[in-house]
N, C-alpha and C. Protein backbone atom coordinates (compact mmCIF):
# COMPACT_ATOMS: atom_id res chain seq x y z
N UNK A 1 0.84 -1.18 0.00
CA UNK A 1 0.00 0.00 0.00
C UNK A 1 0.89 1.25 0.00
N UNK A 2 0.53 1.92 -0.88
CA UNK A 2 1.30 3.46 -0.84
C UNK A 2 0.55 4.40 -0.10
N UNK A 3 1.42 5.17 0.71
CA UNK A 3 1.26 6.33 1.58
C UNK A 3 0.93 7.30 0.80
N UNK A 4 0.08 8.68 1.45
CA UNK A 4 -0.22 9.80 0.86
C UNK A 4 0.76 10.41 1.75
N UNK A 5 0.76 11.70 1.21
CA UNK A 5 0.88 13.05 2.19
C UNK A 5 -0.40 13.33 3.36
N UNK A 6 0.03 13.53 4.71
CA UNK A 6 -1.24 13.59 5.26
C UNK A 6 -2.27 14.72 5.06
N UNK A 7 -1.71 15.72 4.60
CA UNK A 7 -2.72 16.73 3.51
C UNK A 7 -3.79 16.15 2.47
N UNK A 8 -3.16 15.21 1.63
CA UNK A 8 -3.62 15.06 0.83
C UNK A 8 -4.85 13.84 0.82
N UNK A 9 -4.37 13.24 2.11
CA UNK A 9 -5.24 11.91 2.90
C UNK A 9 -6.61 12.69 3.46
N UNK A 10 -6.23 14.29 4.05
CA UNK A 10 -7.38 14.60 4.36
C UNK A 10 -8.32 14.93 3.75
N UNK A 11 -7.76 15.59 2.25
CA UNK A 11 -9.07 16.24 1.35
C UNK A 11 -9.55 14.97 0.73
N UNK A 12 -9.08 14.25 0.10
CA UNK A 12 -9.33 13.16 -0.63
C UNK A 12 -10.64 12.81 -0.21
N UNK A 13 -10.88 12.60 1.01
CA UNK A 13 -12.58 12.26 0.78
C UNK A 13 -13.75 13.45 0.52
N UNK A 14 -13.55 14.53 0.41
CA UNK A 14 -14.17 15.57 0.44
C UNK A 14 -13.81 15.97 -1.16
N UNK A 15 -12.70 15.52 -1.76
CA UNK A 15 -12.70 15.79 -3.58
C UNK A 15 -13.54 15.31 -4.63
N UNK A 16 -13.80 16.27 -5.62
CA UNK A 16 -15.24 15.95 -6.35
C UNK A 16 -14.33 16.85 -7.79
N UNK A 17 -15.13 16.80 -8.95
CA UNK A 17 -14.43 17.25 -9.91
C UNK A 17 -14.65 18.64 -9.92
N UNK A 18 -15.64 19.18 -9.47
CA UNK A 18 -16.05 20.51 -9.10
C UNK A 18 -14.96 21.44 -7.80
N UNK A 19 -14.62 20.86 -6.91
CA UNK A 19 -13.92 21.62 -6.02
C UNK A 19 -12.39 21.03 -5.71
N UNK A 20 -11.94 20.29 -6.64
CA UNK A 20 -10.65 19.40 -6.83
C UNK A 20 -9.27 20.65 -6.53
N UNK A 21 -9.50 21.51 -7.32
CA UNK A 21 -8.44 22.56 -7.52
C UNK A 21 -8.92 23.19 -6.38
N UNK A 22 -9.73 23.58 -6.00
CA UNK A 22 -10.05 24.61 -4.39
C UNK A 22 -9.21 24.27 -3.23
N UNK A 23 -9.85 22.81 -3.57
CA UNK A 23 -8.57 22.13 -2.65
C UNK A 23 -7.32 21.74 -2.02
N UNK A 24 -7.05 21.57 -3.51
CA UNK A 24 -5.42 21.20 -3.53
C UNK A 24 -4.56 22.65 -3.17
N UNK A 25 -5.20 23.47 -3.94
CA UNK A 25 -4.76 25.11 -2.84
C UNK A 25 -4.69 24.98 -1.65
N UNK A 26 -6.12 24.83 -1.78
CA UNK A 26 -6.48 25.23 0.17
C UNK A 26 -4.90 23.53 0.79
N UNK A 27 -4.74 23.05 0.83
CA UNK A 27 -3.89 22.25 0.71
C UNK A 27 -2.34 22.76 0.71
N UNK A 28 -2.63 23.80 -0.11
CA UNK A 28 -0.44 24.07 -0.39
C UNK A 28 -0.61 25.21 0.59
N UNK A 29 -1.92 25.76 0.79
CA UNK A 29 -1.77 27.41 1.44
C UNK A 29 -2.02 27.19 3.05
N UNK A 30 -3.17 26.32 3.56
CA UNK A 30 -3.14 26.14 4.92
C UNK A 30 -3.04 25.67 5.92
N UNK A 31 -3.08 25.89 7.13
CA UNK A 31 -2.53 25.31 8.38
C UNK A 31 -3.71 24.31 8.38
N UNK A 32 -3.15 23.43 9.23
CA UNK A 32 -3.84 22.12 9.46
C UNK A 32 -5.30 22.37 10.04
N UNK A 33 -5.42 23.18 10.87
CA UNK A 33 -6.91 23.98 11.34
C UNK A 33 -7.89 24.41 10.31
N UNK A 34 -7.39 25.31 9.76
CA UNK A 34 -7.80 25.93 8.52
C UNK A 34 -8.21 24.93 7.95
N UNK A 35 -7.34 23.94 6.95
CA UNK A 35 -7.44 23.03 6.30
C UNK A 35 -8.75 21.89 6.82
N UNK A 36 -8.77 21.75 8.05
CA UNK A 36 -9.80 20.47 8.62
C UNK A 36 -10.94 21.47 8.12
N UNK A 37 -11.02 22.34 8.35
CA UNK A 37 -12.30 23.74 8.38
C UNK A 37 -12.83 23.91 7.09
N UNK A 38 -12.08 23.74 6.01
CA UNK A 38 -12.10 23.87 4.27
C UNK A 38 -12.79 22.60 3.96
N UNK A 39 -11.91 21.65 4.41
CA UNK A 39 -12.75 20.00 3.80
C UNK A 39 -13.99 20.35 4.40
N UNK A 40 -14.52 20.32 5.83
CA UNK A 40 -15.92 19.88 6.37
C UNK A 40 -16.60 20.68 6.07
N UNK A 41 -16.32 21.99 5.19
CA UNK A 41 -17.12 22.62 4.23
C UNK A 41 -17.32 22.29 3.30
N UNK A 42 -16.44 21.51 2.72
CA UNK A 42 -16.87 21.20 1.17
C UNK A 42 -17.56 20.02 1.06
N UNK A 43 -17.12 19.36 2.20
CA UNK A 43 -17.89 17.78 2.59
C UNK A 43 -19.37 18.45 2.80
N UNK A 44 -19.64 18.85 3.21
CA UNK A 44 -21.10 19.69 3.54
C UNK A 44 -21.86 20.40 2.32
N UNK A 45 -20.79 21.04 1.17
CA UNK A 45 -21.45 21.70 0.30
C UNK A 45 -21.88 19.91 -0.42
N UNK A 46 -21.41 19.34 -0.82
CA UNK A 46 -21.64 18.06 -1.44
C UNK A 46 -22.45 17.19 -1.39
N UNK A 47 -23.01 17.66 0.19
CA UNK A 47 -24.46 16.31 0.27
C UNK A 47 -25.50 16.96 -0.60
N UNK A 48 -26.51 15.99 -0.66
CA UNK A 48 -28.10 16.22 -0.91
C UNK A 48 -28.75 16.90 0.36
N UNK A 49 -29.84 17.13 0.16
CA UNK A 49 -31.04 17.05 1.18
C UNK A 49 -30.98 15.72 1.98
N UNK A 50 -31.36 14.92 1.48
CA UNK A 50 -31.97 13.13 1.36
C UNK A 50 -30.21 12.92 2.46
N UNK A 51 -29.43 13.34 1.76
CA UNK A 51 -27.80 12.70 2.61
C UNK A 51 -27.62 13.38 4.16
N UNK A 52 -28.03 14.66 4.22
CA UNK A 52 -27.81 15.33 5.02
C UNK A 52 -28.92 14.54 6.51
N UNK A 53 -29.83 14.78 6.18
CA UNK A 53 -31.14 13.91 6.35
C UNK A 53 -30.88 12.80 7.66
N UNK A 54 -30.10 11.67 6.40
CA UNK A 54 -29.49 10.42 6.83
C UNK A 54 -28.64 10.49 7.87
N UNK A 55 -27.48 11.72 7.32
CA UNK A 55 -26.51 11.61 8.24
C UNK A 55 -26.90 12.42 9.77
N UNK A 56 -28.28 13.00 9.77
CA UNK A 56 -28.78 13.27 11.44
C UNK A 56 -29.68 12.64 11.77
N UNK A 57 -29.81 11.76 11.01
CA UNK A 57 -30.40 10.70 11.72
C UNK A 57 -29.53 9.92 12.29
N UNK A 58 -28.65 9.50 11.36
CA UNK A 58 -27.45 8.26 12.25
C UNK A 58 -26.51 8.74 13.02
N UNK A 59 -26.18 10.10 12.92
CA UNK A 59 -25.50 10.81 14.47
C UNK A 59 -26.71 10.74 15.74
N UNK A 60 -28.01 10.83 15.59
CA UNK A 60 -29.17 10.68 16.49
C UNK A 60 -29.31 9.61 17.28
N UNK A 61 -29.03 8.62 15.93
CA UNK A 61 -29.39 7.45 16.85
C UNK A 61 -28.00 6.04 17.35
N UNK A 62 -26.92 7.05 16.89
CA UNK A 62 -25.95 6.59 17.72
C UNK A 62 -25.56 7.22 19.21
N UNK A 63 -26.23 8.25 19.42
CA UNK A 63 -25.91 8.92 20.58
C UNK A 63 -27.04 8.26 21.84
């Protein structure tokens, strides 16, 4: 198995062909804070309705 950069481990699930390059910026330009703060925005711009939905439901009913 090949290693990433841990930058690049973090956006990777939050990359889409639409915000790919936003990323990889936000990536060369910010601090690791910043950076967690950029993905779980873009992870967020990316759901549906219907996903968003799901995913408070299953934070709900794991708590």
């Amino acid at each position: 198995m090949v290693s990433c950069p841990p930058k690049l481990a973090q956006i990777a699930p939050a990359a889409t062909a639409e915000n790919e390059e936003r990323l990889l910026h936000a990536a060369r330009t910010q601090g690791p804070k910043q950076l967690k703060s950029t993905v779980a925005k873009e992870k967020a711009a990316g759901r549906n309705v219907d996903q968003e939905a799901a995913r408070h439901r299953r934070i709900h009913n794991e708590r």
